[in-house]
Protein backbone atom coordinates (compact mmCIF):
# COMPACT_ATOMS: atom_id res chain seq x y z
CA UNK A 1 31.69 4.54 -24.46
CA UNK A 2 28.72 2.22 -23.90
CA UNK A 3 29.09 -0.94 -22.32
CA UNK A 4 26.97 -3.70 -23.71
CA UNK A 5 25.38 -6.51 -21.82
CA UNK A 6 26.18 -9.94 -23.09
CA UNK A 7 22.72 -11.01 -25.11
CA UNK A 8 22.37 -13.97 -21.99
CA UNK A 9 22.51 -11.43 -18.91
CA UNK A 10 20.21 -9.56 -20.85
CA UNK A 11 17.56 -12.16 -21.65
CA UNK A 12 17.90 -13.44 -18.19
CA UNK A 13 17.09 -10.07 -16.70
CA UNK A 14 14.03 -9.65 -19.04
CA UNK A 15 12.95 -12.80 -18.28
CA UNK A 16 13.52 -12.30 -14.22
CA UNK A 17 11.16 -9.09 -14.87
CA UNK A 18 8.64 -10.76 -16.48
CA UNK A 19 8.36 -13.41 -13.93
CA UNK A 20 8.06 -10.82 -11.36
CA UNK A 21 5.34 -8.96 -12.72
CA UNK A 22 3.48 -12.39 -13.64
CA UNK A 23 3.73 -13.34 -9.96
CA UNK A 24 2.70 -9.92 -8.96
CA UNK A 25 -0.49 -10.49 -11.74
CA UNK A 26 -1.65 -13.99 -9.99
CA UNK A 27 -1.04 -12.07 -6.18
CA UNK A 28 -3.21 -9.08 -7.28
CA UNK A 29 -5.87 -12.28 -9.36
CA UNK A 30 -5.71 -14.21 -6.07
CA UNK A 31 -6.71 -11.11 -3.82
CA UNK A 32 -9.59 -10.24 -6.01
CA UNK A 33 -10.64 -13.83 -6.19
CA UNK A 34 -10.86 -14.32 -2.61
CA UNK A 35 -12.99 -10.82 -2.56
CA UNK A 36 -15.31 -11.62 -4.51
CA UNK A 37 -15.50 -15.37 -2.93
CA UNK A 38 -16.31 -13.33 0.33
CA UNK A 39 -18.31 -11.04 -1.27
CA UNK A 40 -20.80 -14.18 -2.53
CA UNK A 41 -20.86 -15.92 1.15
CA UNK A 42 -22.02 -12.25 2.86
CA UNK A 43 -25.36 -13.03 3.71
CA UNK A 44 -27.35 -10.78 5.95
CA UNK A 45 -27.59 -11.24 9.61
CA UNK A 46 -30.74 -12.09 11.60
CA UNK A 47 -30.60 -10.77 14.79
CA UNK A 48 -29.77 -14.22 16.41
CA UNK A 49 -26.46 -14.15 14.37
CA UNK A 50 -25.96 -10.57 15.15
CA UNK A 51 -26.43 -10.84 18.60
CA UNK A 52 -23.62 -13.83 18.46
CA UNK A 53 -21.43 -11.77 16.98
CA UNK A 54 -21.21 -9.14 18.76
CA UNK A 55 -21.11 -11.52 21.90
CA UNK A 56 -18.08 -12.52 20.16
CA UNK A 57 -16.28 -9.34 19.26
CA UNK A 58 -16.59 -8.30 23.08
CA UNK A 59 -14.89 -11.34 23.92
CA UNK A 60 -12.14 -10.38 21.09
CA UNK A 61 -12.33 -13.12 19.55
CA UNK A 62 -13.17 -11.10 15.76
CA UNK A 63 -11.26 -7.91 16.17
CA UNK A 64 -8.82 -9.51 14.52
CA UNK A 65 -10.49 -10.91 11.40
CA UNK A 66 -12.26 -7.01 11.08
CA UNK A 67 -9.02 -5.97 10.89
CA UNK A 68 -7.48 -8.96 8.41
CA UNK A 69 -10.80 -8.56 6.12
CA UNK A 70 -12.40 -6.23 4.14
CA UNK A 71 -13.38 -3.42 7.17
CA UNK A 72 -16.59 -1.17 7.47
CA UNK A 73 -16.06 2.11 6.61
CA UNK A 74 -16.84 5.12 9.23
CA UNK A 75 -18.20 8.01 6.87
CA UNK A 76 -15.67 10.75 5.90
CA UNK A 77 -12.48 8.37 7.43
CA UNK A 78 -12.93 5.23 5.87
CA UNK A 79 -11.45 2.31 7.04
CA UNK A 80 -8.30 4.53 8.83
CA UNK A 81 -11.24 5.34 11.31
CA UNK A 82 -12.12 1.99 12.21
CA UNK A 83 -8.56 0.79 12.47
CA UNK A 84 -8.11 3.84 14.84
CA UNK A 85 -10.92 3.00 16.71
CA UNK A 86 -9.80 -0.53 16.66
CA UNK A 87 -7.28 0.36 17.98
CA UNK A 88 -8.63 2.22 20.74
CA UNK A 89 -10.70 -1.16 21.75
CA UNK A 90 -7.79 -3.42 22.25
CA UNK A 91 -6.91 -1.11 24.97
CA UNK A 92 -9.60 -0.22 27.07
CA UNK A 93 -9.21 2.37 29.85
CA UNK A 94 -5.60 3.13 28.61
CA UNK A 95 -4.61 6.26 27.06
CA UNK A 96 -3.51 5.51 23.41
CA UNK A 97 -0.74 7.77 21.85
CA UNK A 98 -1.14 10.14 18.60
CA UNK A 99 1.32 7.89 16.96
CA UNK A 100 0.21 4.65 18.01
CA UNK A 101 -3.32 5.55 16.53
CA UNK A 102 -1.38 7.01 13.31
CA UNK A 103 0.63 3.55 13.26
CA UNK A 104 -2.53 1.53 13.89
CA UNK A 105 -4.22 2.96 10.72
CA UNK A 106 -1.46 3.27 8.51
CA UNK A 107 -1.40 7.24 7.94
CA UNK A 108 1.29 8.48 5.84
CA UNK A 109 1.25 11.66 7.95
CA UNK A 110 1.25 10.74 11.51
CA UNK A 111 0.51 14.29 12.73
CA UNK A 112 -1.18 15.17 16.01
CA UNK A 113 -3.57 16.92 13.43
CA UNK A 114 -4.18 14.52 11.45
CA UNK A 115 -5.28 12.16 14.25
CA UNK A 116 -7.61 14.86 15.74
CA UNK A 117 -9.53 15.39 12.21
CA UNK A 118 -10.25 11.15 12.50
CA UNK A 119 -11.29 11.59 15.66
CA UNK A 120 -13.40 14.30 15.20
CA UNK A 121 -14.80 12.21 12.17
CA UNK A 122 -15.62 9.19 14.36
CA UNK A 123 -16.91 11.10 16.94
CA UNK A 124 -19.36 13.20 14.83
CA UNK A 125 -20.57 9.25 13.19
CA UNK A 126 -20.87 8.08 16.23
CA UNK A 127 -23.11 10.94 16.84
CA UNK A 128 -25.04 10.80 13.71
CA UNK A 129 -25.58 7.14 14.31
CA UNK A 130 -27.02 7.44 17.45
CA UNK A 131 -24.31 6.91 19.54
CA UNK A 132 -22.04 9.34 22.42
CA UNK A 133 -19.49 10.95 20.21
CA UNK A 134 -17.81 11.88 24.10
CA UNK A 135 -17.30 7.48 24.47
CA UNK A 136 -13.66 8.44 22.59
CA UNK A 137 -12.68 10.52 25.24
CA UNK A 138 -9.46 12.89 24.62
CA UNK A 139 -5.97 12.91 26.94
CA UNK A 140 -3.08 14.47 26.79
CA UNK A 141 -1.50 14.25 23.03
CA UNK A 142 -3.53 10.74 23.78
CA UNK A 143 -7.39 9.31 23.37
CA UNK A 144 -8.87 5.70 24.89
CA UNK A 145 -12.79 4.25 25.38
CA UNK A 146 -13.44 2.87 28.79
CA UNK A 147 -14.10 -0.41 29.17
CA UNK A 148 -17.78 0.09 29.91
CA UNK A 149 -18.17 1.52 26.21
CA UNK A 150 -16.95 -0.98 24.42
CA UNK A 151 -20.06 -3.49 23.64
CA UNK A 152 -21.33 -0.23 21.86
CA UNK A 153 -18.78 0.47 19.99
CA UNK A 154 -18.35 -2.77 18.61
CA UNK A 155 -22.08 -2.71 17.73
CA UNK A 156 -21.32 0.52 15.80
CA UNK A 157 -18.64 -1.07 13.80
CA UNK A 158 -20.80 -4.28 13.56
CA UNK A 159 -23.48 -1.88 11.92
CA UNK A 160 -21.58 0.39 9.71
């Protein structure tokens, strides 16, 4: 035997879904928006600017708007490699955990493996960019960056 809904509860659900996927259509239309906004205030950096910036980053003042905004992407990990290597920066000298790095970048499979292919990425684009692959250095089930590495790896994420 079927049970019917009386026609009110089911117009009212209807309408609740609708409403729901309109406010999910003007999220999505505001997020785009506010890309493309961004997108037409990027202007290229002279070196004056770039130097500021960077200045800035090392004081930590930006990691958190790379992070909030649209991130660089490292070659062959995307932005997952930057947020691990983010990561790794907000910590200097300290060993950072396979799953704290998996957390950081939002993996859906947190495996020791998986974090070892990123780092492996990052270190072979640090490499191919001109810069010591060995400045993510490995521990045990762990990685960091000491301290006195971090200016240049904030210029590599500044130039990606």
């Amino acid at each position: 035997m079927m049970v019917s809904m009386p026609e009110e509860n089911l117009i009212d659900t209807q309408v609740k879904a609708l409403l729901d996927l309109a406010m999910d259509a003007v999220a999505q239309a505001r997020m785009l928006m506010s890309r493309q906004i961004h997108a037409q205030r990027a202007v290229p950096l002279d070196e004056t600017s770039l130097t500021t910036l960077k200045q800035e980053l090392i004081r930590g003042r930006y990691l958190g708007l790379i992070t909030q905004q649209s991130l660089p992407r490292i070659p062959k990990t995307g932005e997952k490699g930057v947020k691990i290597l983010l990561r790794l920066l907000d910590d200097p000298d300290q060993y950072i955990s396979h799953r704290e790095l998996a957390n950081a970048a939002e993996l859906r499979s947190p495996t020791s493996d998986a974090i070892k292919v990123y780092i492996c990425h990052i270190r072979d684009c640090l490499d191919e960019f001109g810069y010591s692959g060995s400045m993510v250095e490995t521990g045990l089930h762990s990685y960091r960056v000491r301290s006195e590495n971090v200016e240049c790896l904030i210029e590599f994420i500044v130039n990606l």
